[in-house]
PDB file of N, CA and C in Angstrom:
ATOM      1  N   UNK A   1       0.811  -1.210   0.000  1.00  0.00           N
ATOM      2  CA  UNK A   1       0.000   0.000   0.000  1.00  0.00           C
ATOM      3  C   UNK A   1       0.850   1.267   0.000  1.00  0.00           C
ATOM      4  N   UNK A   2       2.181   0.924   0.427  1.00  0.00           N
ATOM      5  CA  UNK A   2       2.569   2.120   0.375  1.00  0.00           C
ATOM      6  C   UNK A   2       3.691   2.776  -0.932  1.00  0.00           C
ATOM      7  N   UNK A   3       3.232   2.151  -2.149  1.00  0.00           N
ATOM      8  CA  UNK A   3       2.868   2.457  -3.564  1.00  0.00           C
ATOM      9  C   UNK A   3       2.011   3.414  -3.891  1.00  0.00           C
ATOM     10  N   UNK A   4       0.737   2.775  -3.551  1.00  0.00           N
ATOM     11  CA  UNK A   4      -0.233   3.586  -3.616  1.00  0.00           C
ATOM     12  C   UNK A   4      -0.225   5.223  -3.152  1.00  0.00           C
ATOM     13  N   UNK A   5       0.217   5.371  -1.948  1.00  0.00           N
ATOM     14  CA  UNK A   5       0.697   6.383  -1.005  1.00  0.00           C
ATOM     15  C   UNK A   5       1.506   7.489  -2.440  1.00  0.00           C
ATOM     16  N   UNK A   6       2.916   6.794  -2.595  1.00  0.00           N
ATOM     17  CA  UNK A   6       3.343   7.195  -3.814  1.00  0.00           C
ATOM     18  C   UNK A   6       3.215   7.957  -4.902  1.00  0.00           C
ATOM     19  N   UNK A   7       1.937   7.094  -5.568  1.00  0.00           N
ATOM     20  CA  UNK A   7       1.594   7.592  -6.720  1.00  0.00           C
ATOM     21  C   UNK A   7       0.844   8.416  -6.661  1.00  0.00           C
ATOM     22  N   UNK A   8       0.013   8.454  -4.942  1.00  0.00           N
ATOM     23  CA  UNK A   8      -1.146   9.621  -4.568  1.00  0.00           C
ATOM     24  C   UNK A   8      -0.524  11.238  -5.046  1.00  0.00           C
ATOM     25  N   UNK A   9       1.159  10.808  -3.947  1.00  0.00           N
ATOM     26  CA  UNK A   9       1.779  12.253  -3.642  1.00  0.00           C
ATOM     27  C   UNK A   9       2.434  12.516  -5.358  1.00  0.00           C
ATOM     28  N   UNK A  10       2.914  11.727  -6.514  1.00  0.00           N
ATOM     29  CA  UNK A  10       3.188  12.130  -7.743  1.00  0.00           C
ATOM     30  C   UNK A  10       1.960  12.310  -8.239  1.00  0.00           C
ATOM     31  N   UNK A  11       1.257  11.811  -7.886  1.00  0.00           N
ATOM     32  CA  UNK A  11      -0.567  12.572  -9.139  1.00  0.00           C
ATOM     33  C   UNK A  11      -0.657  14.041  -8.642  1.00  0.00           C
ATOM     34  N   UNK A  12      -0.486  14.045  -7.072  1.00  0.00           N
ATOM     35  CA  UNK A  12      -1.045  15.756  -6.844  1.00  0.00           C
ATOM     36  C   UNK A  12       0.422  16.727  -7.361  1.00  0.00           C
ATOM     37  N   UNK A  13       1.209  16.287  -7.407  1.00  0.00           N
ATOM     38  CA  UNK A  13       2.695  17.449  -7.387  1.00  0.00           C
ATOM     39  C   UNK A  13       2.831  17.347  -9.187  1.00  0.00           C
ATOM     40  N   UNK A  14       2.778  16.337 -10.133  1.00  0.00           N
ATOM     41  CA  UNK A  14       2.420  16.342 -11.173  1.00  0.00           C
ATOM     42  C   UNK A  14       1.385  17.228 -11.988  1.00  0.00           C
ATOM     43  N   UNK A  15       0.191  17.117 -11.738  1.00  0.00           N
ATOM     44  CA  UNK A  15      -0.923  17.459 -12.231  1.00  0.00           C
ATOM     45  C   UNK A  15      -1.031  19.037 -11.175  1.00  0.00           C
ATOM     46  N   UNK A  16       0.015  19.582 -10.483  1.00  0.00           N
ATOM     47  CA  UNK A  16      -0.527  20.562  -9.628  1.00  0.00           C
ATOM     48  C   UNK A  16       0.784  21.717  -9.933  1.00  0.00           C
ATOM     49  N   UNK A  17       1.347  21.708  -8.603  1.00  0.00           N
ATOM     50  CA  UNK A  17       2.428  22.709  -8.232  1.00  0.00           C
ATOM     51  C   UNK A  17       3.721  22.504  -9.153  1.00  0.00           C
ATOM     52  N   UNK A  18       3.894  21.095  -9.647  1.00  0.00           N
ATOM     53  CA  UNK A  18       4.664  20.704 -10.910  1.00  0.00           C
ATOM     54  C   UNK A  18       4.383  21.375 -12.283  1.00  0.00           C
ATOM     55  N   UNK A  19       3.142  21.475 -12.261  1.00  0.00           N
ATOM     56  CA  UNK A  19       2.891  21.965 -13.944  1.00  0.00           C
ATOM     57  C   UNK A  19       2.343  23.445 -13.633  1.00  0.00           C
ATOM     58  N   UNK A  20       2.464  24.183 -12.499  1.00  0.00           N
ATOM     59  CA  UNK A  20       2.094  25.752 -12.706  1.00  0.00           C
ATOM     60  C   UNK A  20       2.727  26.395 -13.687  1.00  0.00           C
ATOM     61  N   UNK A  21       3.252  27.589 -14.115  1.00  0.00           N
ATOM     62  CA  UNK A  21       4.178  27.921 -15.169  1.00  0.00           C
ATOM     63  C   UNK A  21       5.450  28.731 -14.604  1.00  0.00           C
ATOM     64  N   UNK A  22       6.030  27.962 -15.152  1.00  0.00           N
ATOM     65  CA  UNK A  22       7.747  28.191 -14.477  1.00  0.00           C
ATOM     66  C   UNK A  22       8.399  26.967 -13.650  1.00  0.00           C
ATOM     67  N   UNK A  23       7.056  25.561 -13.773  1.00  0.00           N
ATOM     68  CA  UNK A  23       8.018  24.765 -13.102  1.00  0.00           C
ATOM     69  C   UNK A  23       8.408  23.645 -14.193  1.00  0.00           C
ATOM     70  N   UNK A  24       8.530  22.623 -13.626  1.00  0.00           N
ATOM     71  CA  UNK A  24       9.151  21.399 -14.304  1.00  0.00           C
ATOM     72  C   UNK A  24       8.317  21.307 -15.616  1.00  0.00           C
ATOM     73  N   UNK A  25       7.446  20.732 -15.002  1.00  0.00           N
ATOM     74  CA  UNK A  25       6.392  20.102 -16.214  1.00  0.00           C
ATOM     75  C   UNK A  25       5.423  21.006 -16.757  1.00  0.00           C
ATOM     76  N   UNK A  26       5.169  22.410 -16.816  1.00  0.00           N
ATOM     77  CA  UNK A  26       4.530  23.045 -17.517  1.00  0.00           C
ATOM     78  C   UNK A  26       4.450  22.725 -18.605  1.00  0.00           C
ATOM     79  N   UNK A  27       5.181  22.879 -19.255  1.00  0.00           N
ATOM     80  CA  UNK A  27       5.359  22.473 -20.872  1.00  0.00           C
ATOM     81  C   UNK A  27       4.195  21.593 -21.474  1.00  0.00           C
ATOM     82  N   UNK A  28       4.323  20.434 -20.319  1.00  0.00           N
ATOM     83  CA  UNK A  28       3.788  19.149 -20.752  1.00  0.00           C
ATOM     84  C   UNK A  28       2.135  19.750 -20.896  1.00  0.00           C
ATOM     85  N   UNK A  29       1.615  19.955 -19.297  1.00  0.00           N
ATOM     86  CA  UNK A  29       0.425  20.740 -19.684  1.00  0.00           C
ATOM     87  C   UNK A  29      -0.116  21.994 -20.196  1.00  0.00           C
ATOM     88  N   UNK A  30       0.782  22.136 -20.624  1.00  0.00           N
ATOM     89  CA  UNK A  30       0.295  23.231 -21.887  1.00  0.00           C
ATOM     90  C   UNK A  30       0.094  22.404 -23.339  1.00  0.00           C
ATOM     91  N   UNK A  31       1.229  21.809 -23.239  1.00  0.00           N
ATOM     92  CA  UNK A  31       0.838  20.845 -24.961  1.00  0.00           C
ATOM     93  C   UNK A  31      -0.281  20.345 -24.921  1.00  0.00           C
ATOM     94  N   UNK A  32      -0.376  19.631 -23.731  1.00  0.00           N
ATOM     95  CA  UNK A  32      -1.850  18.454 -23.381  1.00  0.00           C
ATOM     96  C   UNK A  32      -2.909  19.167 -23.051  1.00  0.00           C
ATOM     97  N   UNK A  33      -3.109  20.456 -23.324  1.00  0.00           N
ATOM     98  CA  UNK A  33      -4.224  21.196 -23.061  1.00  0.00           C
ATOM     99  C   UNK A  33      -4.895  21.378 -23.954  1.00  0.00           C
ATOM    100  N   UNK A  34      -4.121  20.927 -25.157  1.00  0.00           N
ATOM    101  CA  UNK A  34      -4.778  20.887 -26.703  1.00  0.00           C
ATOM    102  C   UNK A  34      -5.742  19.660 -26.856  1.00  0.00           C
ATOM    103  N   UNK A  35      -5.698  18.953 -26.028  1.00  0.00           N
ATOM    104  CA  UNK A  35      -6.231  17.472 -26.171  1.00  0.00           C
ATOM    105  C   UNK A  35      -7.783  17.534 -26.005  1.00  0.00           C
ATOM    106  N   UNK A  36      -9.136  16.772 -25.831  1.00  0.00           N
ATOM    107  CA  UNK A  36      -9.755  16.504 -25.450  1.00  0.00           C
ATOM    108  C   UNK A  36     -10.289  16.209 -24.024  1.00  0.00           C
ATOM    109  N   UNK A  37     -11.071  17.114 -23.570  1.00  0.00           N
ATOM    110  CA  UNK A  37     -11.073  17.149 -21.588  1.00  0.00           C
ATOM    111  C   UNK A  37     -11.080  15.809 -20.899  1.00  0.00           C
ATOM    112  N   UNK A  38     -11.713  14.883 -22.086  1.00  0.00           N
ATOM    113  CA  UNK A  38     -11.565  13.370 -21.321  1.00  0.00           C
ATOM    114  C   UNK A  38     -10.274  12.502 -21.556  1.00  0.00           C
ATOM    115  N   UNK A  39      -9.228  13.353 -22.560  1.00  0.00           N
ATOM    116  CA  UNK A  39      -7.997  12.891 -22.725  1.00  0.00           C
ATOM    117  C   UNK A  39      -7.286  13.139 -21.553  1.00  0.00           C
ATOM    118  N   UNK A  40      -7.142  14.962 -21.529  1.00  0.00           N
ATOM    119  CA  UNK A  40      -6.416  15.713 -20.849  1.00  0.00           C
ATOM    120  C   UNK A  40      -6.612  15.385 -19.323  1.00  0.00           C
ATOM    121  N   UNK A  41      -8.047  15.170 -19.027  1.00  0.00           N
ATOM    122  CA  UNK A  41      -7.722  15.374 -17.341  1.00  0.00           C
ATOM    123  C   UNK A  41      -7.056  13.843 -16.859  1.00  0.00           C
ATOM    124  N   UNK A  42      -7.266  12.747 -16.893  1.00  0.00           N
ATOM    125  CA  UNK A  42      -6.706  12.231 -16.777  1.00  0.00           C
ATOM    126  C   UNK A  42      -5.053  12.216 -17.221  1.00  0.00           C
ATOM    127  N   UNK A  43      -4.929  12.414 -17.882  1.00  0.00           N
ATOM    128  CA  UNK A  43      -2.938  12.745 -18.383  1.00  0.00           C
ATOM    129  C   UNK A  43      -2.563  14.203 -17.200  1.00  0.00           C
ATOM    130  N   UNK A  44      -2.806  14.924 -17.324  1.00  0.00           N
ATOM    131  CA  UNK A  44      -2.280  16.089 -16.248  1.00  0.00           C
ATOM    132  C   UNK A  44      -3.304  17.195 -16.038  1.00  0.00           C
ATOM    133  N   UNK A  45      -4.629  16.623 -16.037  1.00  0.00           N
ATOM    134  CA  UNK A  45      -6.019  18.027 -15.664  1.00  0.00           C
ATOM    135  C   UNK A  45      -5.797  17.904 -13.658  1.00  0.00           C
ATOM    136  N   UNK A  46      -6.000  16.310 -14.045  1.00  0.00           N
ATOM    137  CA  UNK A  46      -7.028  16.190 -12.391  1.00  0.00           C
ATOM    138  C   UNK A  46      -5.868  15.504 -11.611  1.00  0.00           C
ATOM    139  N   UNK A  47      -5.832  15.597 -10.474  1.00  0.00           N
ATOM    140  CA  UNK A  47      -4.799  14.650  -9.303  1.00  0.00           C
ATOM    141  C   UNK A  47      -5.583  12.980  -9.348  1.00  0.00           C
ATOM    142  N   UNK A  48      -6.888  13.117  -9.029  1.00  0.00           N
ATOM    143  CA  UNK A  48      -7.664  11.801  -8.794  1.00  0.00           C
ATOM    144  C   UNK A  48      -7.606  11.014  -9.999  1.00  0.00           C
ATOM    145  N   UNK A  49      -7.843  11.882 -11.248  1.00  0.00           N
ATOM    146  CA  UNK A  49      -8.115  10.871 -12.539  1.00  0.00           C
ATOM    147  C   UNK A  49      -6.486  10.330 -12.829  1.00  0.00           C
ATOM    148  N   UNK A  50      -5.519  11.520 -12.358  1.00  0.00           N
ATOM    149  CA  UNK A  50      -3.902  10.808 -13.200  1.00  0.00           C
ATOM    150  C   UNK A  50      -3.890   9.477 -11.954  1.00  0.00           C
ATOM    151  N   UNK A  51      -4.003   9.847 -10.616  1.00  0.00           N
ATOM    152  CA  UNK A  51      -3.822   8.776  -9.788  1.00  0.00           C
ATOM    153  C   UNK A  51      -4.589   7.201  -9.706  1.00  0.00           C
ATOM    154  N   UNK A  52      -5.849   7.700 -10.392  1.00  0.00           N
ATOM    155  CA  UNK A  52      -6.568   6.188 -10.490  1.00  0.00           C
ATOM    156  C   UNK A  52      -6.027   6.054 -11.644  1.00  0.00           C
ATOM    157  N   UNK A  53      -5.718   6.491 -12.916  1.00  0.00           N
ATOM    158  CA  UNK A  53      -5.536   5.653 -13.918  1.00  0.00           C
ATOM    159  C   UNK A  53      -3.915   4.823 -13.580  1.00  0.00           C
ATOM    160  N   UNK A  54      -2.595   5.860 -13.056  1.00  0.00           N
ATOM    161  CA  UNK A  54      -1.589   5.267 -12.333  1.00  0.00           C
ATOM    162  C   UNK A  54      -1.947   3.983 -11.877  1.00  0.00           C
ATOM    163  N   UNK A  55      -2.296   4.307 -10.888  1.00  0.00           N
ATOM    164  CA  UNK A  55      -2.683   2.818  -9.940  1.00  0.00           C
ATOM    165  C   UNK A  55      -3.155   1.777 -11.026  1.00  0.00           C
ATOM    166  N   UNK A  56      -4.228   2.024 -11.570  1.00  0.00           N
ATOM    167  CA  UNK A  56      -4.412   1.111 -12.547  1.00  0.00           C
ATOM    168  C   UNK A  56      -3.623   0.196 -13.544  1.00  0.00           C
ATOM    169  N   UNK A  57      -2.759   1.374 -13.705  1.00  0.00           N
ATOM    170  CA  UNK A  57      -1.509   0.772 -14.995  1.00  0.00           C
ATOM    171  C   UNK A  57      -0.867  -0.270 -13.902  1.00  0.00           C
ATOM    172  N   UNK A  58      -0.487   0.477 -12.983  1.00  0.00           N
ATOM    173  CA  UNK A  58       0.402  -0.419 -11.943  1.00  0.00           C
ATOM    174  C   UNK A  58       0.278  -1.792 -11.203  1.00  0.00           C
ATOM    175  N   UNK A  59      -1.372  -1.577 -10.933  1.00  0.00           N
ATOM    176  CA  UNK A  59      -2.067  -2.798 -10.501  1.00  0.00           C
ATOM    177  C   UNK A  59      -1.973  -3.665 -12.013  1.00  0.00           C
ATOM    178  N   UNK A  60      -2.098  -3.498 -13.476  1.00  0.00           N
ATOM    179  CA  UNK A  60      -2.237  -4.161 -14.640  1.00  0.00           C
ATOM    180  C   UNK A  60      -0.502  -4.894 -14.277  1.00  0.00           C
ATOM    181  N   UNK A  61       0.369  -4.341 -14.405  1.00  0.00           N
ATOM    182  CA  UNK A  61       1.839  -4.671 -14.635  1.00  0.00           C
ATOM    183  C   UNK A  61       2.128  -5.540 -13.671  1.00  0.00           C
ATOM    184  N   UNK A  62       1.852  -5.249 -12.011  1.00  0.00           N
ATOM    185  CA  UNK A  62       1.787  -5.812 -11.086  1.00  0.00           C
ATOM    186  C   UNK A  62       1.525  -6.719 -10.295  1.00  0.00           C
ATOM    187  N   UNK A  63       0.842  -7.663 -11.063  1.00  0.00           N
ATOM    188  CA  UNK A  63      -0.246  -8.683 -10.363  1.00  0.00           C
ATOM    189  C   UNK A  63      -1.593  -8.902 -10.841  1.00  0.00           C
ATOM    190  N   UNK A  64      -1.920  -7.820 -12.161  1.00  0.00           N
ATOM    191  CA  UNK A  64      -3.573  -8.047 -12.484  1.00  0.00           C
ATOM    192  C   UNK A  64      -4.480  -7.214 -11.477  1.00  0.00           C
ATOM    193  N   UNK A  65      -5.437  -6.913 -12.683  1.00  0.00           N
ATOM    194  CA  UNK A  65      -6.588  -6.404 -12.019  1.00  0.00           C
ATOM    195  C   UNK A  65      -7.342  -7.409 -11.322  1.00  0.00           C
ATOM    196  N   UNK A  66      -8.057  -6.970 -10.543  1.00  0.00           N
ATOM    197  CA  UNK A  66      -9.115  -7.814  -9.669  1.00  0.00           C
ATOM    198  C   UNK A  66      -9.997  -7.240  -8.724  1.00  0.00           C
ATOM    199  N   UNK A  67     -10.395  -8.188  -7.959  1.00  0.00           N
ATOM    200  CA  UNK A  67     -11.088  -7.256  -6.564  1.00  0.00           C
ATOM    201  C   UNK A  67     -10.071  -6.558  -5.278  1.00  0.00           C
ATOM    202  N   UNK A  68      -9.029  -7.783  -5.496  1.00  0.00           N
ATOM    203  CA  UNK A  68      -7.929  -7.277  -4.690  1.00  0.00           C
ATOM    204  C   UNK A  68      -7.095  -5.863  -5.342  1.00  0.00           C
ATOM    205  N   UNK A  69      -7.188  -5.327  -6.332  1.00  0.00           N
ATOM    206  CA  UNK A  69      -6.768  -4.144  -6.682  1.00  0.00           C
ATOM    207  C   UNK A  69      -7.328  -2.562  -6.334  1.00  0.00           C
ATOM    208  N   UNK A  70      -8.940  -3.137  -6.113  1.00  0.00           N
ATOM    209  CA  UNK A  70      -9.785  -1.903  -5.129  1.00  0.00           C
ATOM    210  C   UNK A  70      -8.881  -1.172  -4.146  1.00  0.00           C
ATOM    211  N   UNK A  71      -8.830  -1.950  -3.165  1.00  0.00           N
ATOM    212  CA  UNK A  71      -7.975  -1.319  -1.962  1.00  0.00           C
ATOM    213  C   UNK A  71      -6.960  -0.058  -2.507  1.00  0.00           C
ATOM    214  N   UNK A  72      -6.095  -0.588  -2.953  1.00  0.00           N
ATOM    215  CA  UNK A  72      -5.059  -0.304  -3.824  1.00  0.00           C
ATOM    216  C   UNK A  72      -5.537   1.317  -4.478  1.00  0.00           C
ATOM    217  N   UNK A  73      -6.544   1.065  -5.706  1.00  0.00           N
ATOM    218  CA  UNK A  73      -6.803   1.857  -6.286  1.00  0.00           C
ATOM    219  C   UNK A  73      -7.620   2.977  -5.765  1.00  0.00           C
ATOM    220  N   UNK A  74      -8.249   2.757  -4.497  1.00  0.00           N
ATOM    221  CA  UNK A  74      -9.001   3.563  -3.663  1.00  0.00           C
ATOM    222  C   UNK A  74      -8.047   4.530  -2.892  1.00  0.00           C
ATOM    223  N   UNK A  75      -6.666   3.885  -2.209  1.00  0.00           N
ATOM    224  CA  UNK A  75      -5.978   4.533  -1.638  1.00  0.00           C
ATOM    225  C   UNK A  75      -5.493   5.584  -2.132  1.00  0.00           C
ATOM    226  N   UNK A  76      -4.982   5.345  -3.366  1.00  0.00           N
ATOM    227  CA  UNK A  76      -4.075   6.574  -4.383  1.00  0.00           C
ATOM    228  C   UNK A  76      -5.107   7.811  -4.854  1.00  0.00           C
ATOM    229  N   UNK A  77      -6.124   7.349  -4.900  1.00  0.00           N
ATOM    230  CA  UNK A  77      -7.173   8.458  -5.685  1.00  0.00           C
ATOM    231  C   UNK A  77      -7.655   9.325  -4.244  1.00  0.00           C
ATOM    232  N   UNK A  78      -7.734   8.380  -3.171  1.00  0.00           N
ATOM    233  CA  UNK A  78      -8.023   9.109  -1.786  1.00  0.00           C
ATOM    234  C   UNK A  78      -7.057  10.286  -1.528  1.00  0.00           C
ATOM    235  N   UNK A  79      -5.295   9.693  -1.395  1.00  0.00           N
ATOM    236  CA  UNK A  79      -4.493  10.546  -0.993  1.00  0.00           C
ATOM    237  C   UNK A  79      -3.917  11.789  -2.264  1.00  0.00           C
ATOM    238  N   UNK A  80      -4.772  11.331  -2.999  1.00  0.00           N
ATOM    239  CA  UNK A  80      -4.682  12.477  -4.088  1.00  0.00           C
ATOM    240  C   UNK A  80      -5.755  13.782  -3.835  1.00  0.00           C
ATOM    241  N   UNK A  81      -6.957  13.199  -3.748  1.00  0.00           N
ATOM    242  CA  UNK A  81      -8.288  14.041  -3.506  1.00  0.00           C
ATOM    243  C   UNK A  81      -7.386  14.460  -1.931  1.00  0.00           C
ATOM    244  N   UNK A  82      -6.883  14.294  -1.177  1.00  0.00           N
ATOM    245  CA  UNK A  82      -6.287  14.468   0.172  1.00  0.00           C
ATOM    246  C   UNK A  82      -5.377  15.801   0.197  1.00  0.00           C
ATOM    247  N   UNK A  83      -4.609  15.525  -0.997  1.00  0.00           N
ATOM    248  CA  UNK A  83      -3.523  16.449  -1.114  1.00  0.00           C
ATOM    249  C   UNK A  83      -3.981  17.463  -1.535  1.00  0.00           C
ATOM    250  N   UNK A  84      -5.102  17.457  -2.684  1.00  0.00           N
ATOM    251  CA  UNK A  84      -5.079  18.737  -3.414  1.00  0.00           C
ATOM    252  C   UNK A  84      -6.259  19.420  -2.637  1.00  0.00           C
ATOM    253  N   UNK A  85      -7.365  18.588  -1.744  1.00  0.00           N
ATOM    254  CA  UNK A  85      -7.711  19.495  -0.894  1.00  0.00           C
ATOM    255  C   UNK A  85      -7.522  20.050   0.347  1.00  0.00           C
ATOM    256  N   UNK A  86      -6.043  19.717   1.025  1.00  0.00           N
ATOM    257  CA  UNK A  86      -5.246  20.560   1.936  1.00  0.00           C
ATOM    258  C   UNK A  86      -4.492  21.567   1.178  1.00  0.00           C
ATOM    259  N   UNK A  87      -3.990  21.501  -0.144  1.00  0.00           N
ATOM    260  CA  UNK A  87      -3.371  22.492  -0.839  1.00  0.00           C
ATOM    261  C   UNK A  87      -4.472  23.316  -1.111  1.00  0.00           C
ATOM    262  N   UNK A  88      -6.162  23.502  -1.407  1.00  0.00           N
ATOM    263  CA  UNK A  88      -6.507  24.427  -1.441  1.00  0.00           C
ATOM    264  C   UNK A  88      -7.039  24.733  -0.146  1.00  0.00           C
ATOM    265  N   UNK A  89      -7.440  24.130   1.168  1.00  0.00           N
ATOM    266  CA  UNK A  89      -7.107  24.994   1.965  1.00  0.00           C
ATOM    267  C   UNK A  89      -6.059  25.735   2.527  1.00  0.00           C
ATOM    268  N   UNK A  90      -5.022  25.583   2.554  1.00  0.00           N
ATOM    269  CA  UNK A  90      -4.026  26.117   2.975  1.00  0.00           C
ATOM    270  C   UNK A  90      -3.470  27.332   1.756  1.00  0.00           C
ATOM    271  N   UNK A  91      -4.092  27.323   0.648  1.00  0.00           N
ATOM    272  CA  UNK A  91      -4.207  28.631  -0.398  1.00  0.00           C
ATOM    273  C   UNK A  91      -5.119  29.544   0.087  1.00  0.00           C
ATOM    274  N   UNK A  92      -6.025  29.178   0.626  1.00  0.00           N
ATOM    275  CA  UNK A  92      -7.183  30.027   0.350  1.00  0.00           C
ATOM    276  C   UNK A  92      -6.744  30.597   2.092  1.00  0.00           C
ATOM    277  N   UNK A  93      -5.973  29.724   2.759  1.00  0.00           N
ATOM    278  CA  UNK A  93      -5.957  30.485   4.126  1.00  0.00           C
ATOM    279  C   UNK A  93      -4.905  31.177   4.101  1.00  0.00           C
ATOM    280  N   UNK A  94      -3.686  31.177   3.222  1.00  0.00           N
ATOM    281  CA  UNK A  94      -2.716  32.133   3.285  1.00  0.00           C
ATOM    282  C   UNK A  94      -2.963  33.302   2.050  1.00  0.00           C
ATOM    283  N   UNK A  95      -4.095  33.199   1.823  1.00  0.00           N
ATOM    284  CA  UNK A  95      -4.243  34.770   0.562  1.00  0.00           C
ATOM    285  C   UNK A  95      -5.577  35.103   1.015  1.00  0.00           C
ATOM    286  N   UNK A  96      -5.717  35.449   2.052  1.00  0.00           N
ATOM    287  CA  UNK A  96      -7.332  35.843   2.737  1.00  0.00           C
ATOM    288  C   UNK A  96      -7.287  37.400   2.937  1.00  0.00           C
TER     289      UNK A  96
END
């Protein structure tokens, strides 16, 4: 599980404070902004959609999908939805 954990904290820093403009991966979401919203959010829109599809790939490579992959795939999309909504509270409480 603590993969999952992982890929939570690379879906939110990826899809977030990574791709603002001026950091690492901007680039990327700017190209991929050209895409289709059901392309794009999953590739670098949303923290939850890059993190469940992650997990997914990972659980595929890993051992197979199954029922035993739930857990798994619940965790990463949790600590994603986790991250990016302490990052907007903690925005909205330091620019008040």
């Amino acid at each position: 599980m603590q993969t999952a954990l992982y890929i939570s904290i690379w879906a939110y820093l990826f899809t977030g404070p990574l791709s603002e403009p001026g950091q690492v991966f901007w680039l990327v979401k700017g190209l991929l902004a050209r895409l289709p919203m059901w392309l794009f959010m999953p590739l670098v829109g949303c923290a939850k959609c890059h993190a469940g599809w992650v997990a997914i790939g990972y659980q595929t490579l890993h051992g197979g999908l199954g029922w035993h992959s739930v857990p798994f795939i619940l965790i990463a999309i949790s600590g994603a939805y986790a991250l990016q909504t302490w990052h907007l509270i903690v925005d909205k409480w330091l620019h008040k």
